[in-house]
Protein backbone atom coordinates (compact mmCIF):
# COMPACT_ATOMS: atom_id res chain seq x y z
CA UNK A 1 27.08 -9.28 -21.68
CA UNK A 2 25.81 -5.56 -21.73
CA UNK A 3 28.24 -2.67 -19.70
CA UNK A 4 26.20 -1.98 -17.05
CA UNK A 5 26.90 1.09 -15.52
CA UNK A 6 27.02 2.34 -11.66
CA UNK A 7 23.29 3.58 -10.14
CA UNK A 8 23.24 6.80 -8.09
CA UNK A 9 21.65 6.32 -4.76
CA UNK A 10 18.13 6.87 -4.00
CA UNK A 11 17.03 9.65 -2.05
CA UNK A 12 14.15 9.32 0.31
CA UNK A 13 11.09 11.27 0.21
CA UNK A 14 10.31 12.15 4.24
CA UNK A 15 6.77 12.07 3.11
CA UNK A 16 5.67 13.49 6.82
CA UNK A 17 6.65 16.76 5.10
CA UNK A 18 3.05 16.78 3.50
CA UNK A 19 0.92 13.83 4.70
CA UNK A 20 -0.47 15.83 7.95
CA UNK A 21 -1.25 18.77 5.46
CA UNK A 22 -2.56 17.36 2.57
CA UNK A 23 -5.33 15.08 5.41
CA UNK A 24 -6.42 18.40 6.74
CA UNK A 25 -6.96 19.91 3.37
CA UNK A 26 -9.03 16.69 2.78
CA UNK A 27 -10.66 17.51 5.75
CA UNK A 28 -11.78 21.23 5.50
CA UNK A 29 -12.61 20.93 1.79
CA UNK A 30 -14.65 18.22 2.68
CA UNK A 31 -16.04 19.86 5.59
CA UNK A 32 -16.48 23.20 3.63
CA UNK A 33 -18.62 21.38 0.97
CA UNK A 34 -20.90 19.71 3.41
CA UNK A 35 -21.22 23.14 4.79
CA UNK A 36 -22.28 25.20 1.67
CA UNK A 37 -24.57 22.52 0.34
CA UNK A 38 -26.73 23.00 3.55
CA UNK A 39 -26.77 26.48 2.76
CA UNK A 40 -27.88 26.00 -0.63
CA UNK A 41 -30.64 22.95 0.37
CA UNK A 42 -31.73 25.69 3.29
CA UNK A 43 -32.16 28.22 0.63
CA UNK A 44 -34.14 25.59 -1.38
CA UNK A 45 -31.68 26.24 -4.39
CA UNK A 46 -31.85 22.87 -5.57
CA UNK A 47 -29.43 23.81 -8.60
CA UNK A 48 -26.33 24.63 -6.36
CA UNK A 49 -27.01 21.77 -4.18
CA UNK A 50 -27.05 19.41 -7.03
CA UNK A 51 -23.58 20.71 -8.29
CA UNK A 52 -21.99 20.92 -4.60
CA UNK A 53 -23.41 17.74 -3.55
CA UNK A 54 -21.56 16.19 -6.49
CA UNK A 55 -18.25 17.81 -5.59
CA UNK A 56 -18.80 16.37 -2.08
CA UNK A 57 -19.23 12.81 -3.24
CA UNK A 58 -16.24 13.49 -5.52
CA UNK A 59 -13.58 15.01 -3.00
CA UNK A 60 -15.13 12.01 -0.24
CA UNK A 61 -13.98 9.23 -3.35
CA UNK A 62 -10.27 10.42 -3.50
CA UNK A 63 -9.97 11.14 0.06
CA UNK A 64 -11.40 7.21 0.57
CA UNK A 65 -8.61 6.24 -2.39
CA UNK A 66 -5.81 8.31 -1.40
CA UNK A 67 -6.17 6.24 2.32
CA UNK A 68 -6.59 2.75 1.32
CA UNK A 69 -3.44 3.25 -0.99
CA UNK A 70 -1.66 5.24 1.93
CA UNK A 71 -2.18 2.16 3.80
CA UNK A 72 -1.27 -0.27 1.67
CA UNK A 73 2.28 0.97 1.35
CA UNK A 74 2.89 2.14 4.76
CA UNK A 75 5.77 0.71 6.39
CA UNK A 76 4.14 1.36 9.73
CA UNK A 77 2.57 0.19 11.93
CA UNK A 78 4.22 -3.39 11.34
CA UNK A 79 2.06 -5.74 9.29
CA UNK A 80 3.53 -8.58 7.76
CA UNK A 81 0.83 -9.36 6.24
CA UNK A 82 1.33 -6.21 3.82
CA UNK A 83 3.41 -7.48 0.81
CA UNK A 84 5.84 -5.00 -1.71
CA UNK A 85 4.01 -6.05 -4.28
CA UNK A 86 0.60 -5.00 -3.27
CA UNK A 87 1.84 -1.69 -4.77
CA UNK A 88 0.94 -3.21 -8.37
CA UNK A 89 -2.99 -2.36 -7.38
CA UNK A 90 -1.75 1.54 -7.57
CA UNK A 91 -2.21 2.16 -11.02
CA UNK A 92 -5.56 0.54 -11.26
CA UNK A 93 -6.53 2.87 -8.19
CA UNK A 94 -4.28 5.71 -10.32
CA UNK A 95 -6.53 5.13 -13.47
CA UNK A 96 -9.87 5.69 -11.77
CA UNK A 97 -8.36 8.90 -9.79
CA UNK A 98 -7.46 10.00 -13.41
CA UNK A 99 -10.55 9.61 -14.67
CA UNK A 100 -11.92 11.21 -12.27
CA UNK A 101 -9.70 14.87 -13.20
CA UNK A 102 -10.41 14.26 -16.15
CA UNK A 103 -14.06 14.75 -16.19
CA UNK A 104 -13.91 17.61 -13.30
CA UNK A 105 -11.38 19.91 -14.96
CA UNK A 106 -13.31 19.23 -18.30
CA UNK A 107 -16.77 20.13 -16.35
CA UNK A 108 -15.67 22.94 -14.45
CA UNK A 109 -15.38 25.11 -17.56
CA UNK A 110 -19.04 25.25 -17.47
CA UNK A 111 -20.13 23.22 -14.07
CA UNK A 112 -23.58 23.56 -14.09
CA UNK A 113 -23.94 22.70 -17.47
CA UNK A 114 -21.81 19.60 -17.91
CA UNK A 115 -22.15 18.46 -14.39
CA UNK A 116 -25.33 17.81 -15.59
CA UNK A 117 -24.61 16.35 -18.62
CA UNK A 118 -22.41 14.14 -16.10
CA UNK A 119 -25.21 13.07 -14.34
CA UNK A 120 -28.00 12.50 -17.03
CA UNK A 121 -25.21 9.94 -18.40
CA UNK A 122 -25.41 8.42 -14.75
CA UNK A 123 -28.75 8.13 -14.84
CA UNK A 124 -28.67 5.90 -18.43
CA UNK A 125 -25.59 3.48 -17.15
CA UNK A 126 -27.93 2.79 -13.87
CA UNK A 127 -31.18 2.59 -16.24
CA UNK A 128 -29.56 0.16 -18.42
CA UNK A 129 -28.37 -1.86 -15.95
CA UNK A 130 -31.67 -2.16 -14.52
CA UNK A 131 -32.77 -3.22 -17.47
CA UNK A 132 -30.30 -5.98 -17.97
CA UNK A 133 -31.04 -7.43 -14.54
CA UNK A 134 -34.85 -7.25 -14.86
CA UNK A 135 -34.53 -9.08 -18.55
CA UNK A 136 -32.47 -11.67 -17.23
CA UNK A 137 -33.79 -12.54 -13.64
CA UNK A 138 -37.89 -10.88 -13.72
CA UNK A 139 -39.09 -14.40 -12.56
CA UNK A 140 -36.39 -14.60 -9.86
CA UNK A 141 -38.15 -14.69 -6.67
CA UNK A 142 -34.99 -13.18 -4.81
CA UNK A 143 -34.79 -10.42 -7.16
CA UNK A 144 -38.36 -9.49 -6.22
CA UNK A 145 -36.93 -6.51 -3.73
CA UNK A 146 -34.33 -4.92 -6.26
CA UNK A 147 -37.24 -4.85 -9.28
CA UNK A 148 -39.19 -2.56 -6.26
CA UNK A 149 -36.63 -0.44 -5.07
CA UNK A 150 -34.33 -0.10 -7.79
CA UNK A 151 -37.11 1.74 -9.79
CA UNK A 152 -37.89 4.30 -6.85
CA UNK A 153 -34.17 5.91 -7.18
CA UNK A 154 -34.39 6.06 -11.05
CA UNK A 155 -37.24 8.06 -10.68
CA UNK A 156 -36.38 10.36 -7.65
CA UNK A 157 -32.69 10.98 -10.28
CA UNK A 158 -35.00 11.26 -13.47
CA UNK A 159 -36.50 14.06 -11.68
CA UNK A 160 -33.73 15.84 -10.27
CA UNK A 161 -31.70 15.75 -13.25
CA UNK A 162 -34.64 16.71 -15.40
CA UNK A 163 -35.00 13.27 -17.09
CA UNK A 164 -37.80 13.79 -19.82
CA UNK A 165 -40.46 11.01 -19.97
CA UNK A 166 -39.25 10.25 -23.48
CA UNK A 167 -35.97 10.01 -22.56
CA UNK A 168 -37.05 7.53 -19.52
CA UNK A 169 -38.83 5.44 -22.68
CA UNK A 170 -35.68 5.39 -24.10
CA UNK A 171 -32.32 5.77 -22.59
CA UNK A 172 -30.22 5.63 -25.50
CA UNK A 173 -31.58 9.72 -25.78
CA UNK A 174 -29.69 10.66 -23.31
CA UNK A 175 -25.99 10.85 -24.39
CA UNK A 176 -23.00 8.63 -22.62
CA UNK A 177 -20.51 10.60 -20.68
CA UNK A 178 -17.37 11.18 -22.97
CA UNK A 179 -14.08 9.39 -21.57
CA UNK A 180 -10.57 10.95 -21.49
CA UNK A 181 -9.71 10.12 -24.61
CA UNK A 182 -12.44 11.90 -26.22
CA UNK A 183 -12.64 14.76 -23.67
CA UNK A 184 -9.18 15.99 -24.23
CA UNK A 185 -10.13 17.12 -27.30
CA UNK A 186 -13.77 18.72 -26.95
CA UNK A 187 -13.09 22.82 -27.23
CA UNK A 188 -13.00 23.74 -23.95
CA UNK A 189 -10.94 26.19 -22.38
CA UNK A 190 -9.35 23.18 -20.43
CA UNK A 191 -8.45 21.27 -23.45
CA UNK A 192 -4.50 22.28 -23.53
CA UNK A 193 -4.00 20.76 -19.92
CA UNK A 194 -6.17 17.63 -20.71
CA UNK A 195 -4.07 16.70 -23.45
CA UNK A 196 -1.46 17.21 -21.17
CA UNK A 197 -2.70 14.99 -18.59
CA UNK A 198 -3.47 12.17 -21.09
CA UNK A 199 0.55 11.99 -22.28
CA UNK A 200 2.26 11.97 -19.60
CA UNK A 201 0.40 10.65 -16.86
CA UNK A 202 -2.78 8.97 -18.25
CA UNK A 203 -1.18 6.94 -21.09
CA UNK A 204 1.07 5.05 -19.37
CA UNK A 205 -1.58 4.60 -16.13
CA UNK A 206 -4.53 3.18 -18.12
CA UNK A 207 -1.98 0.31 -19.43
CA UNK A 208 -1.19 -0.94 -16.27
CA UNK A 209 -5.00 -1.19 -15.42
CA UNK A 210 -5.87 -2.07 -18.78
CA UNK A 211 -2.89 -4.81 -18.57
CA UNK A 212 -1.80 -4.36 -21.84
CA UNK A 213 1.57 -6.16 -22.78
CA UNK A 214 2.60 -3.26 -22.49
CA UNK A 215 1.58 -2.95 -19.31
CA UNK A 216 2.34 -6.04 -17.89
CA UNK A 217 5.95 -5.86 -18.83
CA UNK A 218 6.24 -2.65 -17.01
CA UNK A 219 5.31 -4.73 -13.96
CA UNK A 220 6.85 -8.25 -14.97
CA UNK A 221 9.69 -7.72 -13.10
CA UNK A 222 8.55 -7.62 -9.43
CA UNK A 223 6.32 -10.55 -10.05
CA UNK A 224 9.31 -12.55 -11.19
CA UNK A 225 12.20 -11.59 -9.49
CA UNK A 226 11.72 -14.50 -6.56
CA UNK A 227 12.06 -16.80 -9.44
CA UNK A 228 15.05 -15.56 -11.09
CA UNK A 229 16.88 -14.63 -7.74
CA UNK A 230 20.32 -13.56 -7.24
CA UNK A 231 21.56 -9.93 -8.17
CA UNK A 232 18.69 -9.31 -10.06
CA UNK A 233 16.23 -10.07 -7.33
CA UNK A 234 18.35 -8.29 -5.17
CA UNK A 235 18.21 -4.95 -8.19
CA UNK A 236 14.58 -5.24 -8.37
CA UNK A 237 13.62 -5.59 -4.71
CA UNK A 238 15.74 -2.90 -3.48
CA UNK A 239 15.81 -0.33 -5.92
CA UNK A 240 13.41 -0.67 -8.23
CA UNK A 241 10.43 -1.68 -6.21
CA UNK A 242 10.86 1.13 -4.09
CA UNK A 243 11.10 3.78 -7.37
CA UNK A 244 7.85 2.20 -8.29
CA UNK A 245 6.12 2.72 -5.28
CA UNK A 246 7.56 6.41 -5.24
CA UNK A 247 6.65 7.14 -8.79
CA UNK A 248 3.01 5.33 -8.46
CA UNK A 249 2.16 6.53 -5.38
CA UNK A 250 3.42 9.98 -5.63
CA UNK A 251 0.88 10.11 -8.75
CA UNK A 252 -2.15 9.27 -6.32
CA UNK A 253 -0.98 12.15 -4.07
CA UNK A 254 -0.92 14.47 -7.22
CA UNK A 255 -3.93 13.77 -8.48
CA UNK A 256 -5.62 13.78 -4.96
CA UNK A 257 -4.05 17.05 -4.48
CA UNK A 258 -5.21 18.37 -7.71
CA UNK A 259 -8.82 17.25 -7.71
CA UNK A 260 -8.60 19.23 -4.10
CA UNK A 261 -7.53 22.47 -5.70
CA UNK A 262 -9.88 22.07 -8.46
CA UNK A 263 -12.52 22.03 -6.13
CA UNK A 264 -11.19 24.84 -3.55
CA UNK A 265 -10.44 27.08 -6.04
CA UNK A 266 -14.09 26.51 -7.87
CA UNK A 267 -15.68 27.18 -4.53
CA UNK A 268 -13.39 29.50 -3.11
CA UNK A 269 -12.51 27.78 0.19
CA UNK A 270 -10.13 29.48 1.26
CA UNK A 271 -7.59 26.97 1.68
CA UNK A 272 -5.08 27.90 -0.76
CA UNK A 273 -1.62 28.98 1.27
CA UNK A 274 -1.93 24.87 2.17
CA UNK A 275 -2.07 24.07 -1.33
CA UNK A 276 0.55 26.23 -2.40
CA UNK A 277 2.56 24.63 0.08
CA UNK A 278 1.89 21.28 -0.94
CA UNK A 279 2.46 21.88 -4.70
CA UNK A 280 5.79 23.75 -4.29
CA UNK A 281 6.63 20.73 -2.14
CA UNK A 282 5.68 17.95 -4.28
CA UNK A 283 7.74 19.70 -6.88
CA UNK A 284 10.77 20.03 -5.48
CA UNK A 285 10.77 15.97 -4.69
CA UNK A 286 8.53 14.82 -8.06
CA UNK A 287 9.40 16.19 -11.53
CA UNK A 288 5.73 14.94 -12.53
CA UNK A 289 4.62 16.92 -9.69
CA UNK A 290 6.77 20.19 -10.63
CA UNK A 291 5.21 20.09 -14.25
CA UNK A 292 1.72 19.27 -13.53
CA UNK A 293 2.00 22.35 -11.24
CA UNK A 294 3.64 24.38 -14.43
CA UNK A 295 0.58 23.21 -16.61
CA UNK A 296 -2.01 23.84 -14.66
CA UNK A 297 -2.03 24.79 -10.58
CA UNK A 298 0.65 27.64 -10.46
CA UNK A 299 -1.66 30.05 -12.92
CA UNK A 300 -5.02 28.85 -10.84
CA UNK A 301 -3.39 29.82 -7.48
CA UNK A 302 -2.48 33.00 -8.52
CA UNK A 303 -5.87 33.74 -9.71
CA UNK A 304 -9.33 33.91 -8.49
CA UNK A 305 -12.27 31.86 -9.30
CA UNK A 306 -15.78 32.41 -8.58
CA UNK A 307 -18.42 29.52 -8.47
């Protein structure tokens, strides 16, 4: 039988330190974008409310994640309903947040631009479904309502993202968005911290939603342990359960805290002594958290960026 050998103690993350903080950046960013997008719709400049209204729907999609999986971990209030394992859905949640960095860093090297591009891709995926649906159910007397109104929204996007009518003939003209894979190595100024992102956060992430084997080992154990009992039950429900909820978790917080600074810092919200706080924070309790900072965040903050 292997040596095993003694496990230090794990240290708990108070994580009161940053949850009031990090909600209230959600909060003003939120609120901030909301605020300037009026401005721009007032000053019928259609362009800048295009590109802030998608940073909106963007920082409102984390905030929305970043909660349910707050939630489903909480140890309070009382619900015994809420199982330690629930913390598996994390990664899935994880992968989508990723994605989600992935396209805004890449886009914010030239946001109006490739925003754009963003959204033209949109507007195929939703064109092509429509297409799928009509195909298969056109004689469908309950589909009758979608085949009306589904139509109406592909042509109020076509026009706002400057859909050509040859392109709306054919949709395979306009170009799929790229995924991270791909993106992390277009030439773009961002390209050093997006191959960053996809080794040592990404990789690992899109396994467990992907459910790889390689994956599904990683998460074998918790799903198991009630059936092999004993010490090792007792190993993998008290100590390693918990680092997984840390090290998962901690991510979502990351990567909702960087898609926030993206954002502020684009838009110059002024909410960047929070952020600094919350970054110095996470890395002096998450060694993922103190290198993503190193990569990417500690050069932004220092700067100034101009939308």
């Amino acid at each position: 039988m292997a040596k095993r050998y003694p496990l230090k103690p794990l240290k708990r993350f108070d994580y009161k330190l940053v949850e009031a903080k990090l909600d209230g950046l959600l909060i003003n960013v939120d609120r901030d974008l909301q605020r300037i997008v009026r401005r721009a719709e007032s000053a019928n400049n259609m362009e800048a409310s295009r590109c802030l209204g998608l940073l909106n729907v963007m920082v409102r999609f984390v905030n929305n994640s970043y909660r349910a999986l707050r939630y489903v971990i909480a140890e309070t209030p009382d619900d015994p309903a809420r199982k330690p394992n629930y913390a598996l859905i994390i990664a899935p949640v994880n992968r989508q947040l990723l994605d989600l960095l992935f396209s805004l860093v890449y886009m914010l090297d030239d946001f109006p631009t490739r925003s754009l591009r963003y959204q033209r891709a949109g507007w195929r995926e939703a064109r092509e479904e429509y297409d799928k649906f009509k195909t298969e159910f056109s004689r469908d007397p309950e589909w009758q309502p979608f085949f009306k109104n589904v139509p109406l929204a592909l042509d109020e996007m076509a026009e706002r993202f400057g859909i050509s009518s040859k392109e709306q003939k054919k949709p395979s003209l306009v170009p799929f968005w790229k995924h991270p894979f791909k993106l992390k190595d277009e030439k773009a100024e961002s390209r050093t911290f997006l191959r960053w992102l996809e080794k040592w956060l990404y990789g690992d992430t899109s396994a467990q939603a992907h459910l790889s084997f390689g994956g599904l080992i990683g998460v074998a154990p918790f799903l198991v342990a009630e059936l092999v009992g004993g010490e090792a039950q007792q190993l993998v429900e008290g100590r390693m359960m918990q680092q997984y909820r840390f090290h998962q978790f901690s991510r979502t917080a990351l990567v909702t805290l960087a898609i926030a600074t993206e954002i502020d810092c684009y838009c110059n919200l002024g909410n960047r002594e929070v952020i600094s706080y919350l970054w110095i924070l996470f890395s002096e309790h998450a060694a993922e958290g103190r290198e993503m900072f190193k990569a990417r965040y500690e050069a932004k903050l220092s700067s100034r960026s101009v939308a």
